[in-house]
N, C-alpha and C. Protein backbone atom coordinates (compact mmCIF):
# COMPACT_ATOMS: atom_id res chain seq x y z
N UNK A 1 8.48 -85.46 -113.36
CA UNK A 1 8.31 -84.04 -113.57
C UNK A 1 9.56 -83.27 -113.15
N UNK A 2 10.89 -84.24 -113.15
CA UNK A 2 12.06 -83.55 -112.78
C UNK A 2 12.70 -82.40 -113.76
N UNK A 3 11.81 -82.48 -114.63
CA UNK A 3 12.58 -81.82 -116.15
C UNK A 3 11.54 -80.42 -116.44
N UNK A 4 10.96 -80.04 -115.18
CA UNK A 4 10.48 -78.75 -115.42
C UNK A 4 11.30 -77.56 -115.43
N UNK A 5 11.12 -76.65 -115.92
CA UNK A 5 11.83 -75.47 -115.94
C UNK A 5 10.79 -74.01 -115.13
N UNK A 6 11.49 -73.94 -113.54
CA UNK A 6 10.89 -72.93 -112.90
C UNK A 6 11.18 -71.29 -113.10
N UNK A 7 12.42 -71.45 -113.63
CA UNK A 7 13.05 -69.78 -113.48
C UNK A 7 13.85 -69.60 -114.75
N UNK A 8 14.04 -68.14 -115.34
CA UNK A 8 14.90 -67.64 -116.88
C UNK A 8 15.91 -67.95 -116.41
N UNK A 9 16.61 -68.21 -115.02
CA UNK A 9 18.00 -68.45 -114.68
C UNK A 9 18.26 -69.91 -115.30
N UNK A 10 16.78 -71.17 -114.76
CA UNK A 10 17.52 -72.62 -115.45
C UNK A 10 16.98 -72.84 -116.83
N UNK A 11 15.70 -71.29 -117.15
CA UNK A 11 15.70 -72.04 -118.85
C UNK A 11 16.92 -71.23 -119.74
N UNK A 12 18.13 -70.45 -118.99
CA UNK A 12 19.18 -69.95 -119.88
C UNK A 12 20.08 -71.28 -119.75
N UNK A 13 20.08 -71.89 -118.53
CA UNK A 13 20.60 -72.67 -118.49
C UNK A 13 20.66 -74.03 -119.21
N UNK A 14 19.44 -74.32 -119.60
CA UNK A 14 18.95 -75.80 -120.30
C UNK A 14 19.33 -75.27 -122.04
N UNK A 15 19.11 -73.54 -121.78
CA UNK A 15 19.67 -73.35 -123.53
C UNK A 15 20.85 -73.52 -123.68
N UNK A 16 21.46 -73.16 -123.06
CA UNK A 16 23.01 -73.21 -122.74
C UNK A 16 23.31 -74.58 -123.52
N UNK A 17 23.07 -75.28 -122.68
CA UNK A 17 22.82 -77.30 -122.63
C UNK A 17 22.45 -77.37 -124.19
N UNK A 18 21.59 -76.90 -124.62
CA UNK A 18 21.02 -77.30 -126.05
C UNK A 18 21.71 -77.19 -127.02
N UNK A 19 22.93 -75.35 -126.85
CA UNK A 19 23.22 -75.05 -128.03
C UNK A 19 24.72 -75.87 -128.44
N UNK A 20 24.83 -76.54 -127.29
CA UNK A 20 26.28 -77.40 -126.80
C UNK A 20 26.13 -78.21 -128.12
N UNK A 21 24.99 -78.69 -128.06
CA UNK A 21 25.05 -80.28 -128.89
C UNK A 21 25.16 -79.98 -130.03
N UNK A 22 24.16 -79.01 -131.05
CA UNK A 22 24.17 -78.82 -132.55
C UNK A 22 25.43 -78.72 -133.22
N UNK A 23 26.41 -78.49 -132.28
CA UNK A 23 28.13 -78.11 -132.62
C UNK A 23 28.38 -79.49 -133.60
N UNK A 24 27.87 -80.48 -133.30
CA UNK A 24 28.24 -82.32 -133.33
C UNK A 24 27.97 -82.44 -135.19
N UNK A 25 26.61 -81.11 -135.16
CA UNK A 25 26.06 -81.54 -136.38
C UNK A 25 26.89 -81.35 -137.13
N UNK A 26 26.92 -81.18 -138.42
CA UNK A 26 27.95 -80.83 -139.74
C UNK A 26 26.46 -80.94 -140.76
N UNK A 27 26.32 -79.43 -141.14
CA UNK A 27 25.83 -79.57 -142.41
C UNK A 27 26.41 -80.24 -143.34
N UNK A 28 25.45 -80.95 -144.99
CA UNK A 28 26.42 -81.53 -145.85
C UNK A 28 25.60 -81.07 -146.76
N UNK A 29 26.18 -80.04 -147.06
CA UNK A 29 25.78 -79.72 -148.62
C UNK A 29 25.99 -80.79 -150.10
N UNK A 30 25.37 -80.42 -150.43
CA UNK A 30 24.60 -81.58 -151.54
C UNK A 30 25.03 -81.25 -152.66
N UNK A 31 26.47 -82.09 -153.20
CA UNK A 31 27.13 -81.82 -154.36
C UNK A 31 26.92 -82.73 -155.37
N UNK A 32 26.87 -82.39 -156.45
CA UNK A 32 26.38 -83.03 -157.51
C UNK A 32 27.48 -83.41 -158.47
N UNK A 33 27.87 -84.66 -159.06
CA UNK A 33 28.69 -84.99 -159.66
C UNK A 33 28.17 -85.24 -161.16
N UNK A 34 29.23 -84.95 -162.18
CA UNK A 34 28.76 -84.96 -163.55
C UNK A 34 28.40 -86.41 -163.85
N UNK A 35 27.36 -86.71 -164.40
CA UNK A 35 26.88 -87.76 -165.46
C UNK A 35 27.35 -87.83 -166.64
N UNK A 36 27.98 -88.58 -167.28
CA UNK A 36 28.69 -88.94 -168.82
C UNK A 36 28.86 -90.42 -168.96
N UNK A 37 28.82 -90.67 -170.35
CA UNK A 37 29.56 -92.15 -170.50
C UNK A 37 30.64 -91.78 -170.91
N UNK A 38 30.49 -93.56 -171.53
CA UNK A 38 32.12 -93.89 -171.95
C UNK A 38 32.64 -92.95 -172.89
N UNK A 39 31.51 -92.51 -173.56
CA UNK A 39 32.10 -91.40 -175.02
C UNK A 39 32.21 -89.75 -174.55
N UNK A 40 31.97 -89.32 -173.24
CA UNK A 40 32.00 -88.26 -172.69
C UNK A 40 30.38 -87.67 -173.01
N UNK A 41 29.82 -88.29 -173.14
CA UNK A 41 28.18 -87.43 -173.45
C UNK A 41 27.32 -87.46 -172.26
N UNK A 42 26.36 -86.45 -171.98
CA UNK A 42 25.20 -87.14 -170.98
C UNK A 42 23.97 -86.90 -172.11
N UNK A 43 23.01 -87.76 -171.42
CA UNK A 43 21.82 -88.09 -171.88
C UNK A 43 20.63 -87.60 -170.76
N UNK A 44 19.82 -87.20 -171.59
CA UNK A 44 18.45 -87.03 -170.58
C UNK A 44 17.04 -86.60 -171.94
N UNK A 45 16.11 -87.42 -170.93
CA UNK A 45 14.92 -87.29 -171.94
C UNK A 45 14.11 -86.23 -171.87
N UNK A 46 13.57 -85.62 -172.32
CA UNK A 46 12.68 -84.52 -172.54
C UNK A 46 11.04 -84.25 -173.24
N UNK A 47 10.48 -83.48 -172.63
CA UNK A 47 8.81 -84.18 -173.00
C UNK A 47 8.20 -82.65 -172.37
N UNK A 48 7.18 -83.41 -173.87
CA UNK A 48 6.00 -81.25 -173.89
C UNK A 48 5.36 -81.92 -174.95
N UNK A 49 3.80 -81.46 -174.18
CA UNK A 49 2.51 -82.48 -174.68
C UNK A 49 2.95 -83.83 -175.26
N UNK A 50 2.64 -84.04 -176.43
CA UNK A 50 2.55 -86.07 -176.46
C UNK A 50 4.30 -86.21 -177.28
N UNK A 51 5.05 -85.14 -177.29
CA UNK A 51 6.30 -85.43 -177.83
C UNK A 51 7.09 -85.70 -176.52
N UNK A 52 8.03 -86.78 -177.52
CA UNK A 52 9.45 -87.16 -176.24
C UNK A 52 10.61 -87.02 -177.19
N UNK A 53 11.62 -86.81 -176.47
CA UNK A 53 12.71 -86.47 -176.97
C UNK A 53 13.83 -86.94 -176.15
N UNK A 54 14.81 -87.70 -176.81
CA UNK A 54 16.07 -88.31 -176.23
C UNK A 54 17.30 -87.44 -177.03
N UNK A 55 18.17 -86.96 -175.60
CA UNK A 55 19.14 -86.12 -176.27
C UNK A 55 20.17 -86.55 -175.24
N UNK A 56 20.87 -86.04 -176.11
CA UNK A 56 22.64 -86.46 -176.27
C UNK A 56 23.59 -85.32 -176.18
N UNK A 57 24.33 -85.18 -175.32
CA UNK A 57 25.37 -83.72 -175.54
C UNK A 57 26.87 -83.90 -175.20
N UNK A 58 27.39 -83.56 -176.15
CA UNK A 58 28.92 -84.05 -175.81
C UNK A 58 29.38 -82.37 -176.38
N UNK A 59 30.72 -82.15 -175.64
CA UNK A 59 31.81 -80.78 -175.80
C UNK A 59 32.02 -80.64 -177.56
N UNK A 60 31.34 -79.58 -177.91
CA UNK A 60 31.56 -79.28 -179.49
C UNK A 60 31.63 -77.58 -179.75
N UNK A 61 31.19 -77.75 -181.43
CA UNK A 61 31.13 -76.49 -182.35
C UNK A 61 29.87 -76.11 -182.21
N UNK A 62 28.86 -76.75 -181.61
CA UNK A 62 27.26 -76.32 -181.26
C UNK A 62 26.24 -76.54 -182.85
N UNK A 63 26.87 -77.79 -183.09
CA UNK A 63 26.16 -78.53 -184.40
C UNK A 63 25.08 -78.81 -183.37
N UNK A 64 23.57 -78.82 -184.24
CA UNK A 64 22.30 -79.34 -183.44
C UNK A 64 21.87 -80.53 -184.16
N UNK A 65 21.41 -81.64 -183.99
CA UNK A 65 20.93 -82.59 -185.00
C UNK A 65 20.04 -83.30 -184.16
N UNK A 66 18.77 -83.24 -185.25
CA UNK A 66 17.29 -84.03 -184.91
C UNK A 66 17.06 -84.60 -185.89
N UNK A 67 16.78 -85.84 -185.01
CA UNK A 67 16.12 -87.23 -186.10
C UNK A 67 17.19 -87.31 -187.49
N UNK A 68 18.48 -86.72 -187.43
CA UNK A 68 18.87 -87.09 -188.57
C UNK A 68 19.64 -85.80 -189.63
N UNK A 69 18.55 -84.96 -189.36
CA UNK A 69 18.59 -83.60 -190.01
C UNK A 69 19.30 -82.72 -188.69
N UNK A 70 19.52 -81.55 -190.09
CA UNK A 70 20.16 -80.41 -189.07
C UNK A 70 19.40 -79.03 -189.00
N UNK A 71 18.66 -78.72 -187.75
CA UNK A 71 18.29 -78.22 -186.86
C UNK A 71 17.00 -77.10 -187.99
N UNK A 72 18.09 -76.70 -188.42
CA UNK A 72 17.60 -75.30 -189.43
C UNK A 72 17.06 -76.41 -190.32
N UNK A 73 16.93 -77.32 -190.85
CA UNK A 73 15.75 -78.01 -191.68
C UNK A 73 14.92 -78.73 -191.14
N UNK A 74 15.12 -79.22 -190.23
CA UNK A 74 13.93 -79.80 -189.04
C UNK A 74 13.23 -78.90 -188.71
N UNK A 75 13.72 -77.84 -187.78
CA UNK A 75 12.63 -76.90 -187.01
C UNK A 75 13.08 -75.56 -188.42
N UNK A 76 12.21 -75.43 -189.19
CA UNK A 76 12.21 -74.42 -190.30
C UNK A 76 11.94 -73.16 -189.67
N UNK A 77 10.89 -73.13 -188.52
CA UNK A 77 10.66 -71.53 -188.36
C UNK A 77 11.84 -71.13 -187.56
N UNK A 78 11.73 -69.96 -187.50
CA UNK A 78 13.00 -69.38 -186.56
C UNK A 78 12.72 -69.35 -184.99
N UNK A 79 11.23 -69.39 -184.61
CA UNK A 79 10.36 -69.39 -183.81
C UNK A 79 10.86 -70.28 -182.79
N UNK A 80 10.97 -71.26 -183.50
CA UNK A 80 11.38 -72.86 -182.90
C UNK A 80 12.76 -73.24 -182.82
N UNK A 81 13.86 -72.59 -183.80
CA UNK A 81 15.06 -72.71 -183.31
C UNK A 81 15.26 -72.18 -182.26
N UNK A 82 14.68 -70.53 -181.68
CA UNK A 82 15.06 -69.39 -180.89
C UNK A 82 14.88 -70.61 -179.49
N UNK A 83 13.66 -71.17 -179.31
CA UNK A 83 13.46 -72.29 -178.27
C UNK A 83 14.37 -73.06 -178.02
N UNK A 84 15.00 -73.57 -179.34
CA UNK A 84 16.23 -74.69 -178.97
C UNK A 84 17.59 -73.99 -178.34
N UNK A 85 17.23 -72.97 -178.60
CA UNK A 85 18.71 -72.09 -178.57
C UNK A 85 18.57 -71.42 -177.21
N UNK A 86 17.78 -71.39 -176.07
CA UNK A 86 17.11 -70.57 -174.75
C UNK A 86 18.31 -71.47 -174.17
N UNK A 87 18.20 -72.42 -173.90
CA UNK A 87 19.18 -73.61 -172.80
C UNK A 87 20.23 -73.12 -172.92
N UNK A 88 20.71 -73.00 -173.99
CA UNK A 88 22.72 -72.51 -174.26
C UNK A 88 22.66 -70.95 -173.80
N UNK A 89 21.78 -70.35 -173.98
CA UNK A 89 21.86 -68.94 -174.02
C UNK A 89 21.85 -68.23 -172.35
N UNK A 90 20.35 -69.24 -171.46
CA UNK A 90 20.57 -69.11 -170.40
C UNK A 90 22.33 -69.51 -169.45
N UNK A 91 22.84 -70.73 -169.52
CA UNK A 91 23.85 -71.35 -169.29
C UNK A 91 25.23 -70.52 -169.49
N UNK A 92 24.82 -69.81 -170.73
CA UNK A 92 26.00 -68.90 -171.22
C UNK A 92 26.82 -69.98 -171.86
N UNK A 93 26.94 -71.14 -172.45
CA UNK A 93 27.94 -71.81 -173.31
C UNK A 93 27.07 -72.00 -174.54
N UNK A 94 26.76 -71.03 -174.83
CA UNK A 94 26.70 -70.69 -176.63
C UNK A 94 27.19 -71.14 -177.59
N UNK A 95 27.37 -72.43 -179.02
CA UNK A 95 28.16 -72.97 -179.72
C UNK A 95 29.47 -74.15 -178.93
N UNK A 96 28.90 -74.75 -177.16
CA UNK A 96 30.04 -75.31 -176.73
C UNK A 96 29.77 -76.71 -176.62
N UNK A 97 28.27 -76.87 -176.95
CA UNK A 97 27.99 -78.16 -177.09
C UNK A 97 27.68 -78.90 -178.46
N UNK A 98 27.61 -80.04 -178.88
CA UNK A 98 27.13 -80.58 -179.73
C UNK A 98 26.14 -81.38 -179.27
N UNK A 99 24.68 -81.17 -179.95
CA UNK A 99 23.26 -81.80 -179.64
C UNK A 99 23.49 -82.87 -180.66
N UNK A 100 22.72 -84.26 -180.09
CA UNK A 100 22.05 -85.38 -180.85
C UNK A 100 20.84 -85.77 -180.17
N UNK A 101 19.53 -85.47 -181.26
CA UNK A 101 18.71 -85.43 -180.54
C UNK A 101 17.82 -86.79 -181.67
N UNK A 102 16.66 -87.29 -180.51
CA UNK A 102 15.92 -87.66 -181.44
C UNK A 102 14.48 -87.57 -180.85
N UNK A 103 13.35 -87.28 -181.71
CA UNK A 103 12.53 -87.04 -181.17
C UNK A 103 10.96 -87.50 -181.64
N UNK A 104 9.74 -87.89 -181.25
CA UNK A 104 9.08 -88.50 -181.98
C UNK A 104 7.74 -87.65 -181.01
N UNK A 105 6.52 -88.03 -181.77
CA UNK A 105 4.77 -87.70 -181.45
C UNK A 105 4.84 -86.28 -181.57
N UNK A 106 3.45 -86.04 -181.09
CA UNK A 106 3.20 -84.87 -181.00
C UNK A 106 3.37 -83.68 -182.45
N UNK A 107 3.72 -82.29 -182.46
CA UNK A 107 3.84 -81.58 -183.47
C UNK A 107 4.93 -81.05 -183.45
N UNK A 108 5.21 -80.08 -184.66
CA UNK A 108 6.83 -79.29 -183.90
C UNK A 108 6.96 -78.87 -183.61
N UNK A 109 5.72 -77.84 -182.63
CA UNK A 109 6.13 -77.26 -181.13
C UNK A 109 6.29 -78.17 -180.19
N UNK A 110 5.64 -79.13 -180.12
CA UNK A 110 5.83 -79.90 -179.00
C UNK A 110 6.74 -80.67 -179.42
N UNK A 111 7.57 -80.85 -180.35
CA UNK A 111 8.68 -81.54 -180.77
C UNK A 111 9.67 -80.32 -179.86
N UNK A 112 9.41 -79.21 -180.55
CA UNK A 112 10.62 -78.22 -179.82
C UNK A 112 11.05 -78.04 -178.09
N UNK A 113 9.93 -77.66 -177.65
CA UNK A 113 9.68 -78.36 -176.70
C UNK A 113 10.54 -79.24 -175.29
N UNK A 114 10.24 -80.28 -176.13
CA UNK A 114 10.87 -81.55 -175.63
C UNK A 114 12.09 -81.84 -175.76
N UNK A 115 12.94 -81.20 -176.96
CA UNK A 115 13.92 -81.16 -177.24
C UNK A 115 14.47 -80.17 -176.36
N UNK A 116 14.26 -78.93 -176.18
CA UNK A 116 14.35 -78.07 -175.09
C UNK A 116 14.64 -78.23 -173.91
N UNK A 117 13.72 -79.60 -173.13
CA UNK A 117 14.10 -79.72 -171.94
C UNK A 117 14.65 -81.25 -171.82
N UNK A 118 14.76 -81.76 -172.74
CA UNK A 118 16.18 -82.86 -172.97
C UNK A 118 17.24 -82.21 -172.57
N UNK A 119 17.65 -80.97 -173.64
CA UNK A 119 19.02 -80.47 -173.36
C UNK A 119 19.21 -79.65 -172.26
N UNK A 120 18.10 -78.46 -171.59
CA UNK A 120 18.35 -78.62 -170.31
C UNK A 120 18.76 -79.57 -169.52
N UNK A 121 18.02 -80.65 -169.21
CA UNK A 121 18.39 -81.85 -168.58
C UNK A 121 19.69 -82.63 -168.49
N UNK A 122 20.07 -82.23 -169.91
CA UNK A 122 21.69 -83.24 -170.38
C UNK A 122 22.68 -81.88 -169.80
N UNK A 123 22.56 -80.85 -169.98
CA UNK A 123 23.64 -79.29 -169.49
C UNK A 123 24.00 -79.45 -168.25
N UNK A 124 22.92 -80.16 -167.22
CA UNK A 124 22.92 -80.41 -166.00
C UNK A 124 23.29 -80.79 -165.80
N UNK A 125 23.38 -81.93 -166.26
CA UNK A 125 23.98 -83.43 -165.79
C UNK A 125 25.40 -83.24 -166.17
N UNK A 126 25.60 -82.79 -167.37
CA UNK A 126 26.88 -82.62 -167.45
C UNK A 126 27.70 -81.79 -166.67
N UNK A 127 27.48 -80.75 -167.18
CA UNK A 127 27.85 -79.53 -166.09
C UNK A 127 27.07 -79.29 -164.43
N UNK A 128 27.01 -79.94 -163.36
CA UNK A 128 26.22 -79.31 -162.33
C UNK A 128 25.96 -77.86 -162.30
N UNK A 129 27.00 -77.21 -162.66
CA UNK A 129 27.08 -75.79 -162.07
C UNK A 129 26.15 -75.31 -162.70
N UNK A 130 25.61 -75.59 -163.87
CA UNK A 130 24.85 -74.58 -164.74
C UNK A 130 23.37 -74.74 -164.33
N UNK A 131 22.96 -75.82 -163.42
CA UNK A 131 21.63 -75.93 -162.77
C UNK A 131 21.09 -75.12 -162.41
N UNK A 132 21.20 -74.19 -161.57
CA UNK A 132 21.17 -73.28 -160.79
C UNK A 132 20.39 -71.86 -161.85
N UNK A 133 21.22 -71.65 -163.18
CA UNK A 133 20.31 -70.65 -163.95
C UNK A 133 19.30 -71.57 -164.74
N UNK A 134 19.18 -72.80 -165.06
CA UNK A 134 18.70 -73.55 -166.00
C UNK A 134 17.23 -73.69 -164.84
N UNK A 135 17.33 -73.90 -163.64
CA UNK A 135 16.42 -74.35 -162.96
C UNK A 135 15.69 -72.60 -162.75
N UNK A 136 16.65 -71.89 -162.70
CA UNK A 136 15.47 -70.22 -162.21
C UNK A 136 14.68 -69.41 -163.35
N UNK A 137 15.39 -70.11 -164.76
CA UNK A 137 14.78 -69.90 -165.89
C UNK A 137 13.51 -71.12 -166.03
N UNK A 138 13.55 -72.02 -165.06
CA UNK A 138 12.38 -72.66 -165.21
C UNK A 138 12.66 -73.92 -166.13
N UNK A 139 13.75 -74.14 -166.86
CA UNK A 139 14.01 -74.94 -167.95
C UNK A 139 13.98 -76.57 -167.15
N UNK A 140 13.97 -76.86 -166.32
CA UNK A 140 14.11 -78.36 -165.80
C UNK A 140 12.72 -78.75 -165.52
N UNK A 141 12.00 -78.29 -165.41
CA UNK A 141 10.44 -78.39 -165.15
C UNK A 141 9.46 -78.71 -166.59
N UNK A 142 9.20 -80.05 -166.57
CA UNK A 142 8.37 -80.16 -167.38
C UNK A 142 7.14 -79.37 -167.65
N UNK A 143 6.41 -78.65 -168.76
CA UNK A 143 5.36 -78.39 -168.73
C UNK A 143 4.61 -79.53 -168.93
N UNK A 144 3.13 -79.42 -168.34
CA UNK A 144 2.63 -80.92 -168.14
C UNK A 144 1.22 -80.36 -168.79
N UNK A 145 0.99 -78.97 -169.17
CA UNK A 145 0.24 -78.53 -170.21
C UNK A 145 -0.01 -80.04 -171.60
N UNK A 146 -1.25 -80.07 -171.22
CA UNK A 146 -1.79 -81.34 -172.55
C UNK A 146 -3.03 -81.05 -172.93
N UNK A 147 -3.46 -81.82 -174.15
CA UNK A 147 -4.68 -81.00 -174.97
C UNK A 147 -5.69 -81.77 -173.80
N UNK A 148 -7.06 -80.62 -173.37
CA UNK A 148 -7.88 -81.84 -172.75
C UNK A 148 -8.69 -82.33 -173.57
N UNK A 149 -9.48 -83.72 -172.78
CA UNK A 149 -10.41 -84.58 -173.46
C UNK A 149 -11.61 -84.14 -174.18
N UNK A 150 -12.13 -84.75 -174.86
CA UNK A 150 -13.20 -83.84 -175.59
C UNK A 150 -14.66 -84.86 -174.20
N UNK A 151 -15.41 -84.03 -174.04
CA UNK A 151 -16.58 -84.62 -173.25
C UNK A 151 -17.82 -84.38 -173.95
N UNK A 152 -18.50 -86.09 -173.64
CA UNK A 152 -19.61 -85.94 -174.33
C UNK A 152 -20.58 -85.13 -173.96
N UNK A 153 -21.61 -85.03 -175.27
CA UNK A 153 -22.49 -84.01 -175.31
C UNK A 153 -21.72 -82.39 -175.59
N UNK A 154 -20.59 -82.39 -176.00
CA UNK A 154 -20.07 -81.26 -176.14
C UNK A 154 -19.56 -81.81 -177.78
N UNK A 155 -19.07 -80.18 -178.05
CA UNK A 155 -19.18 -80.39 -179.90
C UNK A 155 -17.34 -80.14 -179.58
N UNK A 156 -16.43 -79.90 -178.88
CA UNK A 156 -15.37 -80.08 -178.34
C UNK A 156 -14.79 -80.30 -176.96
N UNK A 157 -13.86 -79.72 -175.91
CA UNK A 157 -13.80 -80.14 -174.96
C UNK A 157 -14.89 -79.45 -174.17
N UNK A 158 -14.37 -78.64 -174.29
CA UNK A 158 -15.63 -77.13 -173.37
C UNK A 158 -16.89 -76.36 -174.53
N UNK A 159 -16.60 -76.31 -175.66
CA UNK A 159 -17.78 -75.99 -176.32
C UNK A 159 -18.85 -76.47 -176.94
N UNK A 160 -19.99 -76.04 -176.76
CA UNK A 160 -21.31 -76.49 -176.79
C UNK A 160 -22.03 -76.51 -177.84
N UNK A 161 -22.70 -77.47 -178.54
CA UNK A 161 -23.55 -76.90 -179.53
C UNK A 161 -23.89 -75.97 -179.56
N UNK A 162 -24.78 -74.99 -181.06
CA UNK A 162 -24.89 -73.65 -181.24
C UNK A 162 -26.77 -74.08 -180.51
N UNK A 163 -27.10 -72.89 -179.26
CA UNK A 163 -28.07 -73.11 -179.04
C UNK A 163 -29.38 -72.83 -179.72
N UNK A 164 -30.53 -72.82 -179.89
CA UNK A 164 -31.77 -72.69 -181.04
C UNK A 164 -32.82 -72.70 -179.95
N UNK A 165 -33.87 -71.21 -179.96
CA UNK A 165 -34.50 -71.31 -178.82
C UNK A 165 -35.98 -71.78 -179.82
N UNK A 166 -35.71 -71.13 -181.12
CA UNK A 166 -36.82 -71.66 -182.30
C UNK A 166 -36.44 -72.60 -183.08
């Protein structure tokens, strides 16, 4: 019980003692180094409801290409380009990348989607710095939104046969 503290004179003192040591510490901030291959691209997969999407981004003219096609004939509505186009827009490098995407299941929102947070994912990796708006816009976060199950005795998931009291 030698290590009690009787008076503010020895607990200024034992602080004293305490604040000595933290000096030793060294924060280490947590730097992130770019991901690329051999061809200068990063890769990251992307997923919204039952679609996945593998994308590809290397330094370009901001050509988009899915499954083959280009962008404006794949995703036809404008609805769904405006989605593909949120990642560059947040980031601020507008037309600086070139997308290769490919993408399969699901519909073409949930194609869009997924493609969406592929290329978030690949901006990152490439660029660290741009994490930071990509993550406060929410873009690195999968939505994990999925259709639910249909349960029996129900005429869908949650709705009920039409009731009949006659």
């Amino acid at each position: 019980m030698a290590d009690q503290v009787n008076s503010l004179e020895e607990l200024g003192q034992v602080a004293e003692g305490v604040e000595a040591a933290p000096e030793a510490v060294v924060e280490t901030a947590v730097t992130r180094e770019p991901v690329r291959d051999e061809l200068g691209r990063s890769y990251a997969t992307g997923k919204r409801k039952d679609a996945v999407a593998r994308v590809w981004i290397k330094p370009g003219s901001g050509k988009v290409v899915v499954n083959g096609k280009d962008m404006d004939t794949y995703f036809a509505r404008p609805v769904l380009q405006m989605i593909l186009r949120q990642p560059f827009q947040v980031a601020g490098v507008v037309d600086q990348f070139d997308v290769m995407a490919t993408v399969a299941g699901g519909g073409l929102s949930g194609q869009a989607g997924a493609v969406k947070h592929g290329v978030s994912k690949a901006l990152q990796l490439y660029d660290p710095t741009l994490r930071a708006a990509l993550k406060a816009a929410g873009f690195l976060t999968r939505d994990s939104r999925v259709v639910e199950r249909k349960k029996y005795g129900k005429r869908k998931a949650r709705r009920s046969f039409q009731f009949s009291k006659r």
